[in-house]
Every structure is written in C-alpha cells, then in structure tokens.
Protein backbone atom coordinates (compact mmCIF):
# COMPACT_ATOMS: atom_id res chain seq x y z
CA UNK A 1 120.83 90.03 44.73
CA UNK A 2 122.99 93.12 44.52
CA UNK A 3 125.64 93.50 41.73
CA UNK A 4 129.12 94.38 42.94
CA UNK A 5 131.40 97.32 41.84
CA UNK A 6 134.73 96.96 40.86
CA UNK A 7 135.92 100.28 40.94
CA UNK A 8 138.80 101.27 38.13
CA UNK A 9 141.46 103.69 38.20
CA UNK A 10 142.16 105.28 34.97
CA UNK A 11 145.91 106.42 35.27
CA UNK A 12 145.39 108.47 32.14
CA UNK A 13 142.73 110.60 33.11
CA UNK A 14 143.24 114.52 32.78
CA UNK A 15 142.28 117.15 35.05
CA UNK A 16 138.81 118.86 33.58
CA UNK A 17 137.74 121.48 32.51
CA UNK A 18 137.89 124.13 34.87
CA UNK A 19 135.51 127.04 35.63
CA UNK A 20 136.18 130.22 37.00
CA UNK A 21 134.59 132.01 40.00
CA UNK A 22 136.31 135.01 39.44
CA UNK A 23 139.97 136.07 38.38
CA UNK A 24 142.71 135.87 41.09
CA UNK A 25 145.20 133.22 41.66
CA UNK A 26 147.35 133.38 44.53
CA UNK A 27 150.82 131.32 44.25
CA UNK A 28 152.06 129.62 47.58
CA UNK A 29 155.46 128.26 47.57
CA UNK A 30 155.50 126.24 50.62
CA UNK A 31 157.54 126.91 53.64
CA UNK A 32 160.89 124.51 54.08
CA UNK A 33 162.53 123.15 52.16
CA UNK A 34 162.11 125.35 49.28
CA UNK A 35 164.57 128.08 47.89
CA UNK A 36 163.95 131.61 48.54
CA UNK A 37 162.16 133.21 45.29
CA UNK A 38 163.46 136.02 43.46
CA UNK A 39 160.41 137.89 44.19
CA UNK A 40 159.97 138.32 47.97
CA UNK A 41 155.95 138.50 47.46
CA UNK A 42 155.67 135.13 46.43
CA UNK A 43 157.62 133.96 49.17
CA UNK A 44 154.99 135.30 51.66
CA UNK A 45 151.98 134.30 49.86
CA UNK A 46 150.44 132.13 52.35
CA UNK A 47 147.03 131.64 52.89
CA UNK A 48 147.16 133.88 55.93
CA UNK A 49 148.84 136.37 54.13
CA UNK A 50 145.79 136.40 51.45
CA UNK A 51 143.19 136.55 54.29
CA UNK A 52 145.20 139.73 55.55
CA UNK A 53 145.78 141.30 51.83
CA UNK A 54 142.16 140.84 51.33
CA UNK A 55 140.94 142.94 54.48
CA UNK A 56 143.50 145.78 53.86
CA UNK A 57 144.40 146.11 50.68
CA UNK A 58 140.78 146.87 49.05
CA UNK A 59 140.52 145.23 45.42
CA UNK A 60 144.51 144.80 45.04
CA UNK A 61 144.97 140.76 44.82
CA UNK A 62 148.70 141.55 45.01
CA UNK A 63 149.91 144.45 46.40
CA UNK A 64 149.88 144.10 50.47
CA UNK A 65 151.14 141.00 52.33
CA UNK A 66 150.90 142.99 55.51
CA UNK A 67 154.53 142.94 55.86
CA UNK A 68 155.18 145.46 52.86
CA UNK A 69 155.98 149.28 53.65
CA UNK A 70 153.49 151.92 53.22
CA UNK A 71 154.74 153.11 50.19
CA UNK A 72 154.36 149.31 48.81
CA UNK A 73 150.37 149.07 49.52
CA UNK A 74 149.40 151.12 46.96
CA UNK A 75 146.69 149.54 45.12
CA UNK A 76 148.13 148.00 41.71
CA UNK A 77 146.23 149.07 38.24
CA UNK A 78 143.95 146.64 36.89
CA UNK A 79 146.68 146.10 34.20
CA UNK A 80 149.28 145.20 36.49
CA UNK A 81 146.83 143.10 38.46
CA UNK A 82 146.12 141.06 35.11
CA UNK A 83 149.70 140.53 34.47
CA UNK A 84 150.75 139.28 37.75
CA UNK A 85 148.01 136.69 37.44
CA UNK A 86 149.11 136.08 33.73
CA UNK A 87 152.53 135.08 35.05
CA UNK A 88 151.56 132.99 37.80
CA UNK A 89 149.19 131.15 35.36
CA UNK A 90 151.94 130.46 33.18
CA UNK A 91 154.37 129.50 35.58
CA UNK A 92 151.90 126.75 37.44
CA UNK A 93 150.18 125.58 33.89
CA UNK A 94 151.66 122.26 34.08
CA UNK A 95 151.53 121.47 37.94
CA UNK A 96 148.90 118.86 39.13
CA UNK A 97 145.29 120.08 39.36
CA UNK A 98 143.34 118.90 43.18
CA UNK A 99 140.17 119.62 43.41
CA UNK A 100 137.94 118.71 46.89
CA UNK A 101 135.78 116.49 45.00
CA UNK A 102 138.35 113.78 44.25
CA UNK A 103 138.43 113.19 47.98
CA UNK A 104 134.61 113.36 48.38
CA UNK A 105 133.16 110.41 49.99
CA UNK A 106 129.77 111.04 48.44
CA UNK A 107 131.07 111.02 45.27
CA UNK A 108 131.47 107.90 42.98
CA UNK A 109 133.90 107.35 40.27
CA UNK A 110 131.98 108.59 37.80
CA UNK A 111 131.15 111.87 39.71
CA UNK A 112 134.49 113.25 39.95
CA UNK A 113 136.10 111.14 42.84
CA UNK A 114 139.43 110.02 42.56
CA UNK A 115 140.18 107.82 45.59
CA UNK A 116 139.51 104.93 46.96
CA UNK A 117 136.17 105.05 48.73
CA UNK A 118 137.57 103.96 52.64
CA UNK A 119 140.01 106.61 51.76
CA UNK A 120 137.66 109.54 50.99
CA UNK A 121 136.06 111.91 53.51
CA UNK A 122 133.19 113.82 53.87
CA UNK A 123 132.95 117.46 53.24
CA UNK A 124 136.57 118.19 51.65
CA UNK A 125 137.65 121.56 51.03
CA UNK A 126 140.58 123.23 48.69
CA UNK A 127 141.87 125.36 51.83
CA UNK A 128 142.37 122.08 53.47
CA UNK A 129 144.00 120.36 50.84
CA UNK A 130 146.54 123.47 51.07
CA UNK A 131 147.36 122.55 54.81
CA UNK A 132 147.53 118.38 53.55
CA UNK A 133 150.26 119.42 50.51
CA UNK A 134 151.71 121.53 53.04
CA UNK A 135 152.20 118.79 55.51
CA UNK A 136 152.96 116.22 53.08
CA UNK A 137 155.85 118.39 51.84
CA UNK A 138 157.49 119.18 55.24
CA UNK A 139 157.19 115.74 56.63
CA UNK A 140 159.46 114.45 53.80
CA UNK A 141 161.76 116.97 53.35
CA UNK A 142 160.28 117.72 49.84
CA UNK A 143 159.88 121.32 48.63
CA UNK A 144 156.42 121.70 46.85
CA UNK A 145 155.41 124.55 44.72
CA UNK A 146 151.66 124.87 45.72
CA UNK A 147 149.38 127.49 44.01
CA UNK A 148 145.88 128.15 45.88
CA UNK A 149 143.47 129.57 43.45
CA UNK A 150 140.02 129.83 45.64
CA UNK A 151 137.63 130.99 42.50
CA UNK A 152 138.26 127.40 40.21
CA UNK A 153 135.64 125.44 39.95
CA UNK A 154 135.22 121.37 39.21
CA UNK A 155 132.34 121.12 36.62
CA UNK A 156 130.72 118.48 38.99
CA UNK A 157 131.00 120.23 41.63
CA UNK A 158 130.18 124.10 41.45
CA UNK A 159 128.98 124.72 44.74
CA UNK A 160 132.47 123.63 46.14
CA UNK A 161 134.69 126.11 44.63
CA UNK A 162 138.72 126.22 45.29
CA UNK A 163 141.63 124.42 43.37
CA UNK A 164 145.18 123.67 44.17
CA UNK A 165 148.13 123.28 41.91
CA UNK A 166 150.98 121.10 42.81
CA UNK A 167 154.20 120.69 41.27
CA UNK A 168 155.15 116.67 41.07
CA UNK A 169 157.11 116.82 37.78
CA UNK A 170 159.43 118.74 35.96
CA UNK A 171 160.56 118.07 32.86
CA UNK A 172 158.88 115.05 32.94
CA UNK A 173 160.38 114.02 35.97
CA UNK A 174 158.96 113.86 39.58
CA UNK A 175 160.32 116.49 41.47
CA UNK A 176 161.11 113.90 44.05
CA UNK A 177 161.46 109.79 44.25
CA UNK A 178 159.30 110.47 47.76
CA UNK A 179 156.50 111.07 45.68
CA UNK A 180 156.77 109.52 42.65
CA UNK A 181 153.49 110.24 41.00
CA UNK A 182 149.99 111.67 41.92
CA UNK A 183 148.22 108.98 43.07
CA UNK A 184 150.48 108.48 46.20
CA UNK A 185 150.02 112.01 46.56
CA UNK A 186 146.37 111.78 46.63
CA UNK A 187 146.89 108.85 49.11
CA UNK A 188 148.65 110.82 51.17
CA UNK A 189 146.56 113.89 51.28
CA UNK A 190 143.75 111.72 51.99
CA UNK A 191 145.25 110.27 55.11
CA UNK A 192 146.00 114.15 56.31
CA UNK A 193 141.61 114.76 55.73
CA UNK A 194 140.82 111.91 57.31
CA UNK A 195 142.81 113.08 60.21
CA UNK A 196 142.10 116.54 60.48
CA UNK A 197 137.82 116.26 59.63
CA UNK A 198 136.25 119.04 58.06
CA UNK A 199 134.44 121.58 60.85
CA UNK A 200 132.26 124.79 60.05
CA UNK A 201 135.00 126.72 61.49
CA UNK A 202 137.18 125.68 58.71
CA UNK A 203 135.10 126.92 56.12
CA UNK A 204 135.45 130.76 57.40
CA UNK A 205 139.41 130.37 56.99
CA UNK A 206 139.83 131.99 53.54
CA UNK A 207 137.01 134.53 52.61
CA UNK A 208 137.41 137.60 49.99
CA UNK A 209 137.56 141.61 50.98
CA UNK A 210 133.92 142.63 51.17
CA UNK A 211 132.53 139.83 51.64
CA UNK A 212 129.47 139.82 54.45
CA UNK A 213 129.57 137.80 57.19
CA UNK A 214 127.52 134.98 58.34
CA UNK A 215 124.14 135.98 60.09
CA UNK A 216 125.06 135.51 63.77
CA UNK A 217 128.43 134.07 63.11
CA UNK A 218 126.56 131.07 62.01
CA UNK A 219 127.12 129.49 58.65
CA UNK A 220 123.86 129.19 56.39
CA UNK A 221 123.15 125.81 55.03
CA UNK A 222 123.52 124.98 51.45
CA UNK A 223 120.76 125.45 49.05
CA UNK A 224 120.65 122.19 47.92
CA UNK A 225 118.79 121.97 44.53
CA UNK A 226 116.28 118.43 44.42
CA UNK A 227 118.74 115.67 42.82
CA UNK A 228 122.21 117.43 43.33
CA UNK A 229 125.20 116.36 45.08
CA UNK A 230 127.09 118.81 47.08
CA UNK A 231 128.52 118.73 50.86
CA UNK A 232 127.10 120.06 54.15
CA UNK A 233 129.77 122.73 54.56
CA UNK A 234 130.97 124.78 51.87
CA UNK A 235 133.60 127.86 51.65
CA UNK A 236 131.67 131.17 52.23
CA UNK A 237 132.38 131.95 48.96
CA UNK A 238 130.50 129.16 47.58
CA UNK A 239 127.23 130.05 45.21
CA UNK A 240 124.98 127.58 47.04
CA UNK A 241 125.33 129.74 49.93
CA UNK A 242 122.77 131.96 49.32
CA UNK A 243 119.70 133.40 52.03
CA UNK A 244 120.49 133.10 55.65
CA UNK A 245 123.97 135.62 55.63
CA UNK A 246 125.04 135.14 52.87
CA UNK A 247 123.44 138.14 50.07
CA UNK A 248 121.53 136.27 46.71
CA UNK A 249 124.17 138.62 44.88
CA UNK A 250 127.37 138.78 47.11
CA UNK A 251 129.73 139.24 44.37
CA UNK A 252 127.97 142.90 43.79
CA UNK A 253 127.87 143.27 47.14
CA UNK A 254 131.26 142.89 47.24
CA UNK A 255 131.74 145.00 44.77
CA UNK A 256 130.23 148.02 46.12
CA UNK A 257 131.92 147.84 49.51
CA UNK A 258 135.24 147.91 47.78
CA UNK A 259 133.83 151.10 45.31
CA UNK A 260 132.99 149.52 42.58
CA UNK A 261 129.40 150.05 42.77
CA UNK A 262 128.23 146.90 41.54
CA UNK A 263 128.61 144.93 38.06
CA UNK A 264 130.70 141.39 38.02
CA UNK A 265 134.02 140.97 39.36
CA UNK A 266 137.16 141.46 37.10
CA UNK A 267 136.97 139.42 33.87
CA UNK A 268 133.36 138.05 34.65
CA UNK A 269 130.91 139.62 32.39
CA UNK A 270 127.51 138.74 34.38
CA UNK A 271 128.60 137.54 37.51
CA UNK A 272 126.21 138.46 39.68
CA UNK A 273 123.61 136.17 40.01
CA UNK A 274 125.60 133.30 39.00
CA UNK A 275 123.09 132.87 36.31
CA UNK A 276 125.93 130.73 34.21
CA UNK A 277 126.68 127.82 36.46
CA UNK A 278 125.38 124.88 35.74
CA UNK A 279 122.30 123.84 38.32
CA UNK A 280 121.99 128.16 38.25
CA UNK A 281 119.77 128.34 35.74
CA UNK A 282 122.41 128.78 32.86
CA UNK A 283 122.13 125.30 31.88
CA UNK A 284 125.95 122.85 32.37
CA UNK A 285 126.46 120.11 33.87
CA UNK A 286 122.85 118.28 34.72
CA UNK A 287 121.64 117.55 38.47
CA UNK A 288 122.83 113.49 40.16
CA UNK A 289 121.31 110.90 38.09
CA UNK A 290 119.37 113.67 35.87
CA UNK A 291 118.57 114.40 32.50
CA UNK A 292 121.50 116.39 31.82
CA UNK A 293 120.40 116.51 28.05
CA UNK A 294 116.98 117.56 28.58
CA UNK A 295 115.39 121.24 28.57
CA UNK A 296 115.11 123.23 31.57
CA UNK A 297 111.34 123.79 32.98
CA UNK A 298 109.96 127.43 32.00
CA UNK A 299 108.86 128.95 34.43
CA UNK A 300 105.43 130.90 33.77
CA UNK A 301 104.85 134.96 35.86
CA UNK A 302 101.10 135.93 35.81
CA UNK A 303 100.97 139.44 34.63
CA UNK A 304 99.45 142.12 36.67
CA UNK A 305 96.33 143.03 36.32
C-alpha cells in the first residue's frame, strides 16, 4: 500500500546559494509600463539586444546594443566591465531570485521545485522565464524590473544554468497589489510555461560570442551522469553539453576566438573543464538519491610501459 505525500510550502524559504558560470549580468527593465532609465543602455537591454552585443561586440558585455554609434562600440576595459556589473549587482541584490528548477516537473520538493506539481512543466528554461515575467508584467499593466543573468547556477541543478531577478517589493512593499507576493508570481509564470512548452529551438535563443555551434544545427543530448536529474534540453551554454557540437572545453574555446587565447573566463580561475561543479568531478552537491557525503571513486591510469 503506497504512502501518500502531502506536499508543504515553506513561505520562508530563501533563494540558495548561487553559483556562477561566469561573470556577466545583463539588466532588463521590461518594456511598458516602466519609466525610461537614466541610462539609455539599460533601457535597451533586451535579450535580443544581448544576442546581438554578443556577436559584434567581441568580449565587451556592455558596450554595443547594436543601436549605439560607432564611436560608442568601442570595447570597454576590463575595469569598466567589472564596474558596470558591480552596479547592476547592487542595484538588483534584493529582487526575487527564479531559477528553471522551481518549475521543473521532475523535480520534487526537496530537489529544488517550488510549485505545485500539476503546475510544473518539463524542461524549463531561465530565457523562458524572461518572456513569462515579461508577459506577466504587460498583461497587468505592472512595470517589472527583470535582470537576466544566463551564467547563475541553482546548486541542484548545474547543468541548467540561467537566473532571473524580479523586483516584487520595495521597501518592503510589493511593487504592486496585482502581484502581491511571489508565489502568485510563480503561479503565474507557470501558467505562461505550460502554455508556451519548451522546444529545442528555444534553447539556441540566448548563446555567448564565440561560442560553436551545434554539429549540423542539431542540439547534442545531455550527458547525463548515472543517478542525476537534469532535463532533455538544456541552454547551449550548459556544461552537460559536452561531445556531439558542443567542445569538452568551450569556455577556452571561446576564449580564443574572441583573442584571449585560452585560460577561464573573467573572474573564473579554472574554468575550463568545469572541474568545480558538483557531479564534474570537483565534488558539491551529490547525484539523485546518492551518497552525497561519501568519497568520490579514484580512478586508476596504467602506466606505459
């Protein structure tokens, strides 16, 4: 006789403990309904607008929006680059963290879903969840401050990275009595994936400058280690997206097309590899229903005779 599950929802719980991919954060202030910024960039930070700044404007995270004048895509020091992203960290530090895996139907409680399970959906992504805040804001006249960063991870779910920020309160204060706190917001992002499904086409929407493409225009299948969780279609950036189109070290590969001739992307020491994420081989956050406490296997190499 099976036992049922009453599922709880702690209204409490914090947002985790992020990881990083690597170090850019885009801000994207959504469109309607929302005053015009004093800087003009921001305004224009859309995803599209990140796709295009990515293929033209070499390692700059900041300094072409494809709009700008000539004289205004001049790649930005790595200084300037690192305070831009200092200031948009500080100004979205207190939004509302989303990360796919709350909407993940494969997911229970426990493993980082945040939903109801008839309201979660296979195969979420952060780019989508971009489009469903989007949507959510300009259907009820409400003006939401969204910030897509593509490189943060959820420590449950590496292989899946992408984050969005959401502003819901200010000064303690939702922003609006339309959405008056961030479970109905999660409710009503989940409505949005269920209605829009998640397509391999979908994952090829955001990608970083230098990345390779997909062999054949196909996406490779995840590399699914024995006893993990993780979905059937991942961002291209993801690390489990390895063989098939997809280079073992893309991140230096990435590198060197841009000139940087290899080594870890800006403020990630070792990179390459992606020796340090959990399930990677750099120890973390244990495998589904594993040993998370327990040694990882050594692996013998004959010598050569």
């Amino acid at each position: 006789m099976s036992n049922p599950r009453i599922e709880e929802v702690d209204e409490d719980v914090g947002d985790p403990d992020e990881m990083d991919l690597d170090a850019f954060d885009f801000a994207r202030p959504q469109q309607g309904g929302l005053q015009q910024s004093a800087d003009p960039a921001k305004s224009r930070m859309t995803p599209e607008a990140m796709q295009q700044m990515f293929s033209q404007g070499g390692d700059n995270p900041f300094g072409n929006f494809g709009r700008a004048a000539p004289q205004q895509q001049q790649q930005m020091s790595q200084q300037e680059r690192m305070q831009r992203e200092r200031e948009y960290q500080e100004k979205s530090k207190h939004y509302q963290c989303i990360y796919p895996v709350y909407f993940d139907s494969s997911r229970s409680r426990e493993e980082g879903r945040r939903v109801k399970k008839e309201d979660a959906v296979a195969n979420p992504l952060a780019r989508t969840i971009v489009d469903a805040l989007s949507h959510v804001g300009q259907s009820r006249g409400v003006g939401l401050q969204i910030v897509f960063e593509p490189h943060k991870m959820h420590p449950k779910d590496w292989a899946n990275p992408g984050r969005v920020r959401v502003q819901i309160k200010k000064d303690g204060k939702p922003v609006s009595a339309k959405i008056a706190n961030k479970h109905y917001l999660y409710k009503l992002v989940a409505e949005y994936l269920k209605q829009h499904p998640t397509t391999e086409e979908d994952s090829l929407r955001f990608k970083f400058q230098g990345m390779p493409p997909p062999k054949d225009n196909k996406l490779p299948k995840p590399a699914i280690p024995k006893g993990w969780k993780m979905g059937e279609i991942l961002p291209l950036h993801s690390p489990a997206l390895s063989g098939g189109g997809v280079s073992d070290n893309m991140f230096k590969d990435m590198m060197a097309e841009m000139g940087g001739g290899g080594g870890g992307m800006p403020g990630m020491p070792g990179m390459p590899g992606m020796g340090g994420l959990p399930g990677m081989g750099g120890g973390g956050a244990g495998p589904s229903g594993g040993n998370a406490g327990g040694q990882q296997k050594k692996v013998k190499v004959g010598k050569k005779k």
